[in-house]
C-alpha atoms as a PDB file:
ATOM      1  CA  UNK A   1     -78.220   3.598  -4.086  1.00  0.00           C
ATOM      2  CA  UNK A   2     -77.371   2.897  -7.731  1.00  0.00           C
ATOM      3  CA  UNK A   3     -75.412   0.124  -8.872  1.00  0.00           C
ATOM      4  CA  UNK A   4     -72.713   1.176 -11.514  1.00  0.00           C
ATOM      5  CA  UNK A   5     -73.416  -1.025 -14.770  1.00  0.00           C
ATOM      6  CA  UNK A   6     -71.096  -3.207 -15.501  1.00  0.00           C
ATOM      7  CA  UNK A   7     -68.118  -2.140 -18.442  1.00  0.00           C
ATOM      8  CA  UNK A   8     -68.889  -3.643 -21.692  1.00  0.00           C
ATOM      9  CA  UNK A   9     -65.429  -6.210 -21.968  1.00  0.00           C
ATOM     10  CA  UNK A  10     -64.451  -8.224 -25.040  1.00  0.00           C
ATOM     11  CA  UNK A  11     -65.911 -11.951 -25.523  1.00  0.00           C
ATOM     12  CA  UNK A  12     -62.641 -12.969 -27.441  1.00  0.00           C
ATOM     13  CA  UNK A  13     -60.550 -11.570 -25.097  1.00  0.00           C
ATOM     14  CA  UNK A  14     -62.505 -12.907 -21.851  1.00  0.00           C
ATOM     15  CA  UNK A  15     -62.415 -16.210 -23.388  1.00  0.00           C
ATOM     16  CA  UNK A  16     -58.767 -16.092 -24.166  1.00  0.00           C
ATOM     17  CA  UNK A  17     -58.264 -15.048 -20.555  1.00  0.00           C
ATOM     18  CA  UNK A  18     -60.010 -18.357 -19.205  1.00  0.00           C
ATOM     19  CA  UNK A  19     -58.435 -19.906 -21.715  1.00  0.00           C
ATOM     20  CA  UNK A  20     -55.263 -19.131 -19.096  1.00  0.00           C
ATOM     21  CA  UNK A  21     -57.057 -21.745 -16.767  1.00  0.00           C
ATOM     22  CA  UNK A  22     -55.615 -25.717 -17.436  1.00  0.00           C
ATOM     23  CA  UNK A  23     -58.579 -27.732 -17.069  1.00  0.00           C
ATOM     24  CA  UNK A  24     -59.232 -31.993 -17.818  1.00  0.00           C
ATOM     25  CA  UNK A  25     -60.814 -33.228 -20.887  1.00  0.00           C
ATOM     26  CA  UNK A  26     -64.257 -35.247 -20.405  1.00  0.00           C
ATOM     27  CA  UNK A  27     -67.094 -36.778 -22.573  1.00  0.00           C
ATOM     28  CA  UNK A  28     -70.241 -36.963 -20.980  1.00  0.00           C
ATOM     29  CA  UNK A  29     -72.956 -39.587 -22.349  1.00  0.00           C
ATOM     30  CA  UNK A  30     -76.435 -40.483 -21.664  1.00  0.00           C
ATOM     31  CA  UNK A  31     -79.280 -42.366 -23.185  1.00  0.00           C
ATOM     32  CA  UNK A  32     -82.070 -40.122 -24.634  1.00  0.00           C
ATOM     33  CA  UNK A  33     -85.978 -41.210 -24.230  1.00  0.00           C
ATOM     34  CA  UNK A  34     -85.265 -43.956 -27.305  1.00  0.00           C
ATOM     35  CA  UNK A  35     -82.479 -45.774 -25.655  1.00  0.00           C
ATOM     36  CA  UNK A  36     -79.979 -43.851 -28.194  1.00  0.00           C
ATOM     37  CA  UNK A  37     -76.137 -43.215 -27.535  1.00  0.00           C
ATOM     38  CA  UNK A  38     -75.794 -39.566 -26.736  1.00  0.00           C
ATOM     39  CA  UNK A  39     -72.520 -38.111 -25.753  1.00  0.00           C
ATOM     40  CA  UNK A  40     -70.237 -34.897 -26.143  1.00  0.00           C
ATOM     41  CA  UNK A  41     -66.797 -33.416 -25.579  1.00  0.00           C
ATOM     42  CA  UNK A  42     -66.823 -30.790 -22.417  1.00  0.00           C
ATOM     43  CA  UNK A  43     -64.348 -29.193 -20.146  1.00  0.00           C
ATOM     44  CA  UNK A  44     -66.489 -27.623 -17.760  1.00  0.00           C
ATOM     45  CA  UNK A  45     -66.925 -30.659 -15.522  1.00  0.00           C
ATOM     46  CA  UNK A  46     -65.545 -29.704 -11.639  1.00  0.00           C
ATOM     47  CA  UNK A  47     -66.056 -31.428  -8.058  1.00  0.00           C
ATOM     48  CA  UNK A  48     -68.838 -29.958  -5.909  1.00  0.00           C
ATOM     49  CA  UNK A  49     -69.416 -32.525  -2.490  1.00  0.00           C
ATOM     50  CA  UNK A  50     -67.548 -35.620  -1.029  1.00  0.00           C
ATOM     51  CA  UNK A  51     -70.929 -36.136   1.073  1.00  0.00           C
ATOM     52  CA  UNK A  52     -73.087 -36.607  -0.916  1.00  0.00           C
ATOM     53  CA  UNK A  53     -70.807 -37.015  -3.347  1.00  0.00           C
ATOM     54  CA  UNK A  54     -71.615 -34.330  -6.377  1.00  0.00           C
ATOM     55  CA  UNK A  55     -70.056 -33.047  -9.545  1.00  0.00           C
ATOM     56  CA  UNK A  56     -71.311 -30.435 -12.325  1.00  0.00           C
ATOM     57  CA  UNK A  57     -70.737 -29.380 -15.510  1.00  0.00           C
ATOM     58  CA  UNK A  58     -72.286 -27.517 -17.988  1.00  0.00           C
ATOM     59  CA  UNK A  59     -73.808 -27.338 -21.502  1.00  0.00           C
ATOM     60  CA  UNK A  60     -74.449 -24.500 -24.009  1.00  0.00           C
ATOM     61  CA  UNK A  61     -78.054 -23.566 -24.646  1.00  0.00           C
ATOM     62  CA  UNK A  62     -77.447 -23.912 -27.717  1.00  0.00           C
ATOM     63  CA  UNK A  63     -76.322 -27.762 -28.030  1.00  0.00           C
ATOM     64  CA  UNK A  64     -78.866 -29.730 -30.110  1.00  0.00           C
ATOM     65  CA  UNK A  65     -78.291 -32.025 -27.234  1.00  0.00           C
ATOM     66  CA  UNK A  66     -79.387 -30.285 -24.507  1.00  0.00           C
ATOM     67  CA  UNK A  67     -83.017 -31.567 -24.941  1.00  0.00           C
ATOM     68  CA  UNK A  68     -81.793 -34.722 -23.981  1.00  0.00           C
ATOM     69  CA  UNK A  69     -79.874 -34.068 -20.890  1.00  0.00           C
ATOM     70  CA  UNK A  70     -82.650 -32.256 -19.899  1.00  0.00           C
ATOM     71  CA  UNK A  71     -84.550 -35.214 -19.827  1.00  0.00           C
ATOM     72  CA  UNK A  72     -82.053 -37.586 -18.819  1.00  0.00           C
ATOM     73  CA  UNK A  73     -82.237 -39.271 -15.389  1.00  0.00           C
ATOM     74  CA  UNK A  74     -78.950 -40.387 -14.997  1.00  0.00           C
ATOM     75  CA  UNK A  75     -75.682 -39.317 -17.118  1.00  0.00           C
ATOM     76  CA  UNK A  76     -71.309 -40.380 -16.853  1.00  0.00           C
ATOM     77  CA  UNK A  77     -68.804 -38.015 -16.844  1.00  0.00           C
ATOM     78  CA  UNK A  78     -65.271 -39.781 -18.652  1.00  0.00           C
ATOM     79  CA  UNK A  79     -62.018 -38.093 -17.584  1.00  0.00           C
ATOM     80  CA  UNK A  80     -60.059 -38.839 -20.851  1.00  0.00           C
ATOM     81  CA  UNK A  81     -56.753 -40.310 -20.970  1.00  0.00           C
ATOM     82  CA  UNK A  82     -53.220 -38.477 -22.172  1.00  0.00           C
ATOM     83  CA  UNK A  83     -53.805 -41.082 -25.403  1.00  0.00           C
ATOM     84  CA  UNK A  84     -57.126 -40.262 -26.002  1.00  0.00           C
ATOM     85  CA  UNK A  85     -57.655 -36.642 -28.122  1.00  0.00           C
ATOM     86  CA  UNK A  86     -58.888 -38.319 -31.075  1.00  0.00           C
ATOM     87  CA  UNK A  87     -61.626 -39.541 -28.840  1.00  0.00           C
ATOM     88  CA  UNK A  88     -61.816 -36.101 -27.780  1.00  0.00           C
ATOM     89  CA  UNK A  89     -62.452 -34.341 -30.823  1.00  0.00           C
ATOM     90  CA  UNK A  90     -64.782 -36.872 -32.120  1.00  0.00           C
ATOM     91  CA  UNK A  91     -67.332 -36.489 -29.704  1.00  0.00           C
ATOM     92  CA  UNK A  92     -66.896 -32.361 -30.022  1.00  0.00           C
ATOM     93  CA  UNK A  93     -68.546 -32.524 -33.498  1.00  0.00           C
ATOM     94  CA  UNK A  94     -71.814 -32.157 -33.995  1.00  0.00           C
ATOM     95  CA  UNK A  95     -74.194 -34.243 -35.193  1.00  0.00           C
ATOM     96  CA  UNK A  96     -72.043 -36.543 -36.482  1.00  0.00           C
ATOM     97  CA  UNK A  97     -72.871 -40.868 -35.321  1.00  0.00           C
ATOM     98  CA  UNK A  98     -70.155 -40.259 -32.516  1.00  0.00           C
ATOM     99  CA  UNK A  99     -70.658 -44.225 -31.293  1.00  0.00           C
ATOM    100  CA  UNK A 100     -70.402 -45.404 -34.807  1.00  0.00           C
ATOM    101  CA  UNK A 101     -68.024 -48.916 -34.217  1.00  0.00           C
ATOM    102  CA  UNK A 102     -67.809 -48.642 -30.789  1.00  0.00           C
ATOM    103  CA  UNK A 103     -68.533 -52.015 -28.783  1.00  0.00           C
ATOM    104  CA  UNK A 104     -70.899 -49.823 -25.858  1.00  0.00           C
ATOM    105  CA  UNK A 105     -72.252 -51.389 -22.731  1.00  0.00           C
ATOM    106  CA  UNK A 106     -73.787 -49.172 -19.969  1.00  0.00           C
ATOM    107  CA  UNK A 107     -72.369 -48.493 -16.906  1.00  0.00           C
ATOM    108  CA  UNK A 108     -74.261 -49.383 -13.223  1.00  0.00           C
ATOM    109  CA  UNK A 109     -76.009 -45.886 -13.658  1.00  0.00           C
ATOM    110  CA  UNK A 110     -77.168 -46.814 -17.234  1.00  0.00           C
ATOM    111  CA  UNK A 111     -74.778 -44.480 -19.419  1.00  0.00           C
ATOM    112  CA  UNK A 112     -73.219 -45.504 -22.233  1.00  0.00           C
ATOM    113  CA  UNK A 113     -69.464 -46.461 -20.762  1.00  0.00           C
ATOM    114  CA  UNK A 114     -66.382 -45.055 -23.128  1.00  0.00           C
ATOM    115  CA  UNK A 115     -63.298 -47.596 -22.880  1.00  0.00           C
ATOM    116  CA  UNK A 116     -59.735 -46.146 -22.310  1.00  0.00           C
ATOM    117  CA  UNK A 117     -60.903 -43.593 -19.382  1.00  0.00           C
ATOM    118  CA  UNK A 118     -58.593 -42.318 -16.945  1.00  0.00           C
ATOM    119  CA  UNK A 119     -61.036 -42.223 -14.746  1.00  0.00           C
ATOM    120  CA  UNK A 120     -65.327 -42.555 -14.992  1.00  0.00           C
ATOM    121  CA  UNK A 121     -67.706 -40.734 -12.924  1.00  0.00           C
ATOM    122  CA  UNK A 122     -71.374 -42.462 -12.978  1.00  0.00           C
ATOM    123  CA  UNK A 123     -74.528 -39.811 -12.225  1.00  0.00           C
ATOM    124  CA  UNK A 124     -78.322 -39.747 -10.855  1.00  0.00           C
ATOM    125  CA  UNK A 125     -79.492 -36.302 -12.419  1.00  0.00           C
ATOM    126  CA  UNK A 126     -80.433 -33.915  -9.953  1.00  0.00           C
ATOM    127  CA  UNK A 127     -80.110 -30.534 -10.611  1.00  0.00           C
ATOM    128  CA  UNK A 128     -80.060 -27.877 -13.768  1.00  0.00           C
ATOM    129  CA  UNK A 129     -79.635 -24.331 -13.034  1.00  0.00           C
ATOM    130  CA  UNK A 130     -79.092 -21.689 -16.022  1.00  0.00           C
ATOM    131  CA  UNK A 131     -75.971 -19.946 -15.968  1.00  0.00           C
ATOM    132  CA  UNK A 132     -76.120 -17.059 -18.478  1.00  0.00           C
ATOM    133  CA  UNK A 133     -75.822 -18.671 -22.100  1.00  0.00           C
ATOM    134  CA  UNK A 134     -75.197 -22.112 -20.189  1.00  0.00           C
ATOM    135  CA  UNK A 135     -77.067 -24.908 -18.425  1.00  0.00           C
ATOM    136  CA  UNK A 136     -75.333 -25.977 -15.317  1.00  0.00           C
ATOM    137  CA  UNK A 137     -76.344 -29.970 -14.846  1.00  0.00           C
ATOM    138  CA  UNK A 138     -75.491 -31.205 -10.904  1.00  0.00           C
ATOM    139  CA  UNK A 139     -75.449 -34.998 -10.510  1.00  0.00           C
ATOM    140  CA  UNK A 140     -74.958 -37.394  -7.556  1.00  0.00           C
ATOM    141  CA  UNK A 141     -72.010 -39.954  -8.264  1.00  0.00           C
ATOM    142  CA  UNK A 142     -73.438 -42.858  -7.477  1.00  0.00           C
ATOM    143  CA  UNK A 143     -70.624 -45.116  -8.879  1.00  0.00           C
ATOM    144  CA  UNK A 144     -67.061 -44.201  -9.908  1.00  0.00           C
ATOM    145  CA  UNK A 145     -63.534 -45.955 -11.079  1.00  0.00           C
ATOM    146  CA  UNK A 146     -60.278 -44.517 -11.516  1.00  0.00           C
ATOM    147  CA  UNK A 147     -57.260 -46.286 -13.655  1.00  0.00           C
ATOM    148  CA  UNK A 148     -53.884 -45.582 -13.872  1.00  0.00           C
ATOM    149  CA  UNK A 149     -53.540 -43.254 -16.212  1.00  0.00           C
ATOM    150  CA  UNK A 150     -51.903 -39.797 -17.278  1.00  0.00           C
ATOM    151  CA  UNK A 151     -55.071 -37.280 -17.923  1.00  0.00           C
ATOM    152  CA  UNK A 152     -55.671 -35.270 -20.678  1.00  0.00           C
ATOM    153  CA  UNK A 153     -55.393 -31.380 -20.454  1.00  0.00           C
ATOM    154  CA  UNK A 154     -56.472 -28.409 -21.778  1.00  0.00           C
ATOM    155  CA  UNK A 155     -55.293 -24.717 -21.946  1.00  0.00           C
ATOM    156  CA  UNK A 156     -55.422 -22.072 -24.699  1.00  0.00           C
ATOM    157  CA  UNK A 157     -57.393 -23.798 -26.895  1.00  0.00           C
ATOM    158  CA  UNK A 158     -54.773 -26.574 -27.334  1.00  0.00           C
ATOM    159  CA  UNK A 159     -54.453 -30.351 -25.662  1.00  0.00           C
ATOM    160  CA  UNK A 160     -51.617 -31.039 -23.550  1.00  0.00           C
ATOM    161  CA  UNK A 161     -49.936 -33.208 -21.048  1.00  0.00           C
ATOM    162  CA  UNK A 162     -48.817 -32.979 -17.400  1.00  0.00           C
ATOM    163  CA  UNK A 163     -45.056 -33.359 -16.948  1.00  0.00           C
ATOM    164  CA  UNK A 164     -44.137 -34.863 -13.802  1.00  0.00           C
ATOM    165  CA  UNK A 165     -40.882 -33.958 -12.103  1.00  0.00           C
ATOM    166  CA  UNK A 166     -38.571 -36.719 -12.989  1.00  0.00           C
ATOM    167  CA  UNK A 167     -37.754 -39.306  -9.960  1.00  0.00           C
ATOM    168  CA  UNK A 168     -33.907 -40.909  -9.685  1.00  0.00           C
ATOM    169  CA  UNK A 169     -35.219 -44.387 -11.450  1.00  0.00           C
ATOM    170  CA  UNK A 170     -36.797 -42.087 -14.455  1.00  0.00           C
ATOM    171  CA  UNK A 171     -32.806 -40.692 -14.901  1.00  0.00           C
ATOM    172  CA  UNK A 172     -31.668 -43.857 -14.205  1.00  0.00           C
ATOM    173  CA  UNK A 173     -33.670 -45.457 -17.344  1.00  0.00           C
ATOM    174  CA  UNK A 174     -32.864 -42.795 -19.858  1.00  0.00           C
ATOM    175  CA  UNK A 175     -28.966 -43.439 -18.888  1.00  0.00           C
ATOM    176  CA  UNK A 176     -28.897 -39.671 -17.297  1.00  0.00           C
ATOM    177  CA  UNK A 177     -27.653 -41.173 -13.827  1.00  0.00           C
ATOM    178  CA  UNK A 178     -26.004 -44.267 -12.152  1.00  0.00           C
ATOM    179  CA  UNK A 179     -26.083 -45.641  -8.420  1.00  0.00           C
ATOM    180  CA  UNK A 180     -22.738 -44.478  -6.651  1.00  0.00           C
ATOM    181  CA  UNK A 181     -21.844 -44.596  -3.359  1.00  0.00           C
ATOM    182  CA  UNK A 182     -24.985 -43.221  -0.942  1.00  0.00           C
ATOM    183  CA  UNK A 183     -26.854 -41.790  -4.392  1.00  0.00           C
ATOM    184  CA  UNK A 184     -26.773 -41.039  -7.867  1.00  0.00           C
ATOM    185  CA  UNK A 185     -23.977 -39.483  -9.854  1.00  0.00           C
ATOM    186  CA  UNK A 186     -24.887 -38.754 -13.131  1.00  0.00           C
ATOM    187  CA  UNK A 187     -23.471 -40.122 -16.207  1.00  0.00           C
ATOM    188  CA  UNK A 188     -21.702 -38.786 -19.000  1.00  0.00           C
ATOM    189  CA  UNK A 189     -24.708 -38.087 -21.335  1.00  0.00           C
ATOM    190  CA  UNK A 190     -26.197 -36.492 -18.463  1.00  0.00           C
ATOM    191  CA  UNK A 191     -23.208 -34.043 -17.585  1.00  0.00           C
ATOM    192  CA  UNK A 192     -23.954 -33.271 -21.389  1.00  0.00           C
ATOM    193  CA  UNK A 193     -27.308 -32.182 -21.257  1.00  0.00           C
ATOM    194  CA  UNK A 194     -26.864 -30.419 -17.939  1.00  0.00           C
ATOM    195  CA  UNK A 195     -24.005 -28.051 -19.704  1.00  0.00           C
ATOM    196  CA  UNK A 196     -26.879 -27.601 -22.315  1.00  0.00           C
ATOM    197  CA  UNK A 197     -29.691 -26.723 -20.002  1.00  0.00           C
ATOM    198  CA  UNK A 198     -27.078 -24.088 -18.194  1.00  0.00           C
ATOM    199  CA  UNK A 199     -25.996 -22.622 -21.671  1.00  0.00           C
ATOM    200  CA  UNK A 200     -29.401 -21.887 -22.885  1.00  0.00           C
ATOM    201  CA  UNK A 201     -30.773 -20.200 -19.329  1.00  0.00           C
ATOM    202  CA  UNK A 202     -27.625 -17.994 -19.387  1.00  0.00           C
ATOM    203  CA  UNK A 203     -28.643 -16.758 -23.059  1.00  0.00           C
END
Protein backbone atom coordinates (compact mmCIF):
# COMPACT_ATOMS: atom_id res chain seq x y z
CA UNK A 1 0.00 0.00 0.00
CA UNK A 2 1.38 3.48 -0.70
CA UNK A 3 2.05 5.95 1.80
CA UNK A 4 0.71 9.50 0.81
CA UNK A 5 3.86 11.95 0.91
CA UNK A 6 3.77 14.23 3.25
CA UNK A 7 2.35 18.18 2.22
CA UNK A 8 5.16 20.49 1.73
CA UNK A 9 4.28 23.15 5.01
CA UNK A 10 6.05 26.45 5.68
CA UNK A 11 9.38 26.49 7.96
CA UNK A 12 8.48 30.10 9.18
CA UNK A 13 5.21 29.32 9.86
CA UNK A 14 5.92 25.78 11.63
CA UNK A 15 8.38 27.52 13.69
CA UNK A 16 6.08 30.30 14.63
CA UNK A 17 3.57 27.62 15.55
CA UNK A 18 6.06 25.98 18.18
CA UNK A 19 6.91 29.12 18.94
CA UNK A 20 3.10 28.86 20.65
CA UNK A 21 4.82 26.32 23.13
CA UNK A 22 6.32 28.29 26.62
CA UNK A 23 9.38 26.51 27.30
CA UNK A 24 12.55 27.31 30.20
CA UNK A 25 15.69 28.95 29.27
CA UNK A 26 19.04 26.80 29.83
CA UNK A 27 22.84 27.02 29.05
CA UNK A 28 24.47 23.90 28.71
CA UNK A 29 28.45 23.72 29.23
CA UNK A 30 31.10 21.22 28.94
CA UNK A 31 34.82 20.98 28.73
CA UNK A 32 36.16 20.12 25.21
CA UNK A 33 39.35 17.62 24.80
CA UNK A 34 41.72 20.86 25.96
CA UNK A 35 40.06 21.49 29.22
CA UNK A 36 38.33 24.72 27.49
CA UNK A 37 34.98 26.41 28.71
CA UNK A 38 32.35 25.47 26.21
CA UNK A 39 28.80 26.45 26.70
CA UNK A 40 25.56 27.67 24.77
CA UNK A 41 22.06 29.08 25.11
CA UNK A 42 19.23 26.20 24.34
CA UNK A 43 15.60 25.67 24.97
CA UNK A 44 15.19 22.28 23.92
CA UNK A 45 16.22 20.70 27.21
CA UNK A 46 13.02 18.33 28.65
CA UNK A 47 12.79 15.46 31.43
CA UNK A 48 12.99 11.89 30.12
CA UNK A 49 13.34 9.22 33.50
CA UNK A 50 13.13 9.63 37.37
CA UNK A 51 14.88 6.02 37.43
CA UNK A 52 17.53 6.36 36.13
CA UNK A 53 17.21 9.70 36.26
CA UNK A 54 17.60 11.21 32.43
CA UNK A 55 17.16 14.46 30.59
CA UNK A 56 17.79 15.51 26.77
CA UNK A 57 18.18 18.21 24.73
CA UNK A 58 19.31 18.96 21.54
CA UNK A 59 21.81 20.79 19.28
CA UNK A 60 21.77 21.97 15.63
CA UNK A 61 24.06 20.17 13.22
CA UNK A 62 25.17 23.00 12.39
CA UNK A 63 26.67 24.47 15.82
CA UNK A 64 30.47 24.86 15.55
CA UNK A 65 30.10 23.28 18.90
CA UNK A 66 28.70 20.22 18.26
CA UNK A 67 32.17 18.57 17.74
CA UNK A 68 32.66 19.00 21.20
CA UNK A 69 29.59 17.63 22.75
CA UNK A 70 30.10 14.92 20.65
CA UNK A 71 33.07 14.15 22.38
CA UNK A 72 32.20 15.20 25.70
CA UNK A 73 31.78 12.63 28.50
CA UNK A 74 29.91 14.46 30.83
CA UNK A 75 27.94 17.93 30.26
CA UNK A 76 25.34 20.50 32.90
CA UNK A 77 22.24 21.66 31.92
CA UNK A 78 21.53 25.46 33.91
CA UNK A 79 17.83 26.33 34.23
CA UNK A 80 18.29 30.18 34.15
CA UNK A 81 16.84 32.48 36.55
CA UNK A 82 13.85 35.28 35.86
CA UNK A 83 17.12 37.84 36.35
CA UNK A 84 19.27 36.20 34.16
CA UNK A 85 18.53 37.03 30.08
CA UNK A 86 21.63 38.86 29.69
CA UNK A 87 23.27 35.63 30.63
CA UNK A 88 21.01 34.19 28.22
CA UNK A 89 21.80 35.95 25.21
CA UNK A 90 25.43 35.93 25.82
CA UNK A 91 25.95 32.44 25.61
CA UNK A 92 23.47 32.36 22.26
CA UNK A 93 26.24 34.13 20.25
CA UNK A 94 28.55 32.50 18.50
CA UNK A 95 31.92 32.32 18.78
CA UNK A 96 32.26 34.95 20.90
CA UNK A 97 34.76 34.16 24.62
CA UNK A 98 31.28 33.50 26.38
CA UNK A 99 33.32 32.80 29.96
CA UNK A 100 35.33 35.89 29.48
CA UNK A 101 35.37 37.36 33.51
CA UNK A 102 33.57 34.75 34.86
CA UNK A 103 35.10 33.23 38.22
CA UNK A 104 34.26 29.19 36.82
CA UNK A 105 34.73 26.14 38.95
CA UNK A 106 33.37 22.73 37.77
CA UNK A 107 30.65 21.07 39.09
CA UNK A 108 30.88 17.17 40.72
CA UNK A 109 30.34 15.96 37.01
CA UNK A 110 33.23 18.21 35.77
CA UNK A 111 31.20 21.03 33.81
CA UNK A 112 31.90 24.32 34.00
CA UNK A 113 29.15 25.56 36.85
CA UNK A 114 27.22 29.07 35.83
CA UNK A 115 26.36 31.09 39.18
CA UNK A 116 22.79 32.58 39.59
CA UNK A 117 20.91 29.21 38.35
CA UNK A 118 17.50 28.49 39.25
CA UNK A 119 18.22 25.28 39.21
CA UNK A 120 21.53 22.95 37.75
CA UNK A 121 21.28 19.63 36.27
CA UNK A 122 24.86 17.72 36.27
CA UNK A 123 25.27 14.85 33.24
CA UNK A 124 27.31 11.48 32.36
CA UNK A 125 26.88 11.52 28.42
CA UNK A 126 25.14 8.67 27.20
CA UNK A 127 23.30 8.90 24.27
CA UNK A 128 23.15 11.03 20.74
CA UNK A 129 20.54 10.20 18.33
CA UNK A 130 19.98 12.49 15.07
CA UNK A 131 16.79 14.08 14.86
CA UNK A 132 16.37 15.55 11.35
CA UNK A 133 18.64 18.81 11.19
CA UNK A 134 19.29 18.17 15.07
CA UNK A 135 21.41 16.06 17.41
CA UNK A 136 19.43 14.81 20.30
CA UNK A 137 22.18 14.41 23.38
CA UNK A 138 20.55 12.00 26.44
CA UNK A 139 22.47 12.26 29.72
CA UNK A 140 22.18 10.57 33.15
CA UNK A 141 21.85 13.27 36.05
CA UNK A 142 24.14 12.21 38.22
CA UNK A 143 24.03 15.32 40.51
CA UNK A 144 21.46 18.14 40.66
CA UNK A 145 20.47 21.43 42.92
CA UNK A 146 17.56 23.53 42.78
CA UNK A 147 17.36 27.28 44.43
CA UNK A 148 14.68 29.37 45.04
CA UNK A 149 14.15 31.09 42.25
CA UNK A 150 11.53 32.41 39.58
CA UNK A 151 12.63 30.66 36.04
CA UNK A 152 13.12 32.17 32.97
CA UNK A 153 10.65 31.61 30.00
CA UNK A 154 10.32 31.57 26.59
CA UNK A 155 7.50 31.88 23.95
CA UNK A 156 7.30 33.59 20.54
CA UNK A 157 10.62 34.38 20.24
CA UNK A 158 10.52 36.70 23.30
CA UNK A 159 11.68 36.12 27.24
CA UNK A 160 9.15 36.26 29.80
CA UNK A 161 8.09 35.61 33.30
CA UNK A 162 5.58 33.38 35.13
CA UNK A 163 2.95 35.34 37.06
CA UNK A 164 1.78 33.63 40.01
CA UNK A 165 -1.77 34.12 41.25
CA UNK A 166 -1.46 36.60 43.99
CA UNK A 167 -1.91 35.08 47.73
CA UNK A 168 -3.84 37.41 50.61
CA UNK A 169 -0.19 38.51 52.18
CA UNK A 170 0.94 39.59 48.39
CA UNK A 171 -2.46 42.14 48.57
CA UNK A 172 -1.79 42.73 51.89
CA UNK A 173 1.88 44.23 51.06
CA UNK A 174 0.92 46.31 48.09
CA UNK A 175 -1.89 47.98 50.52
CA UNK A 176 -4.74 46.23 48.17
CA UNK A 177 -6.29 44.46 51.38
CA UNK A 178 -6.45 44.58 55.26
CA UNK A 179 -7.25 41.79 57.99
CA UNK A 180 -11.03 42.24 59.08
CA UNK A 181 -13.02 40.21 60.95
CA UNK A 182 -12.64 36.22 59.70
CA UNK A 183 -10.62 37.61 56.32
CA UNK A 184 -9.58 40.28 54.21
CA UNK A 185 -11.56 43.30 53.13
CA UNK A 186 -9.90 45.23 50.76
CA UNK A 187 -8.79 48.69 51.06
CA UNK A 188 -9.57 51.76 49.42
CA UNK A 189 -6.82 51.69 46.69
CA UNK A 190 -7.92 48.31 46.08
CA UNK A 191 -11.78 49.06 45.60
CA UNK A 192 -10.03 51.49 43.02
CA UNK A 193 -8.33 49.22 40.93
CA UNK A 194 -11.08 46.62 41.11
CA UNK A 195 -13.65 49.39 39.49
CA UNK A 196 -10.74 49.65 36.89
CA UNK A 197 -10.26 46.02 36.12
CA UNK A 198 -14.37 45.79 35.75
CA UNK A 199 -14.43 48.96 33.44
CA UNK A 200 -11.92 47.77 31.02
CA UNK A 201 -13.45 43.90 30.69
CA UNK A 202 -16.88 45.52 30.05
CA UNK A 203 -15.25 47.62 27.05
Amino acid sequence: MAVAPLAMFDPQAFRSALGSFVTGVTIVTTRDADGRPVGLTANSFNSVSLDPPMVLWSLSLHSGSLPVFREAQSWAVHVLAADQQAMSDRFAQPGNDKFAGLDVVDGPEGAPMLAGYAARFGCRARFEYEGGDHAIFLGEVVEFERRDAEPLIYHSGRYGRLMRAPTGEDLEHEGLAEKSGEGLALTERGLELLRALEGIAKR
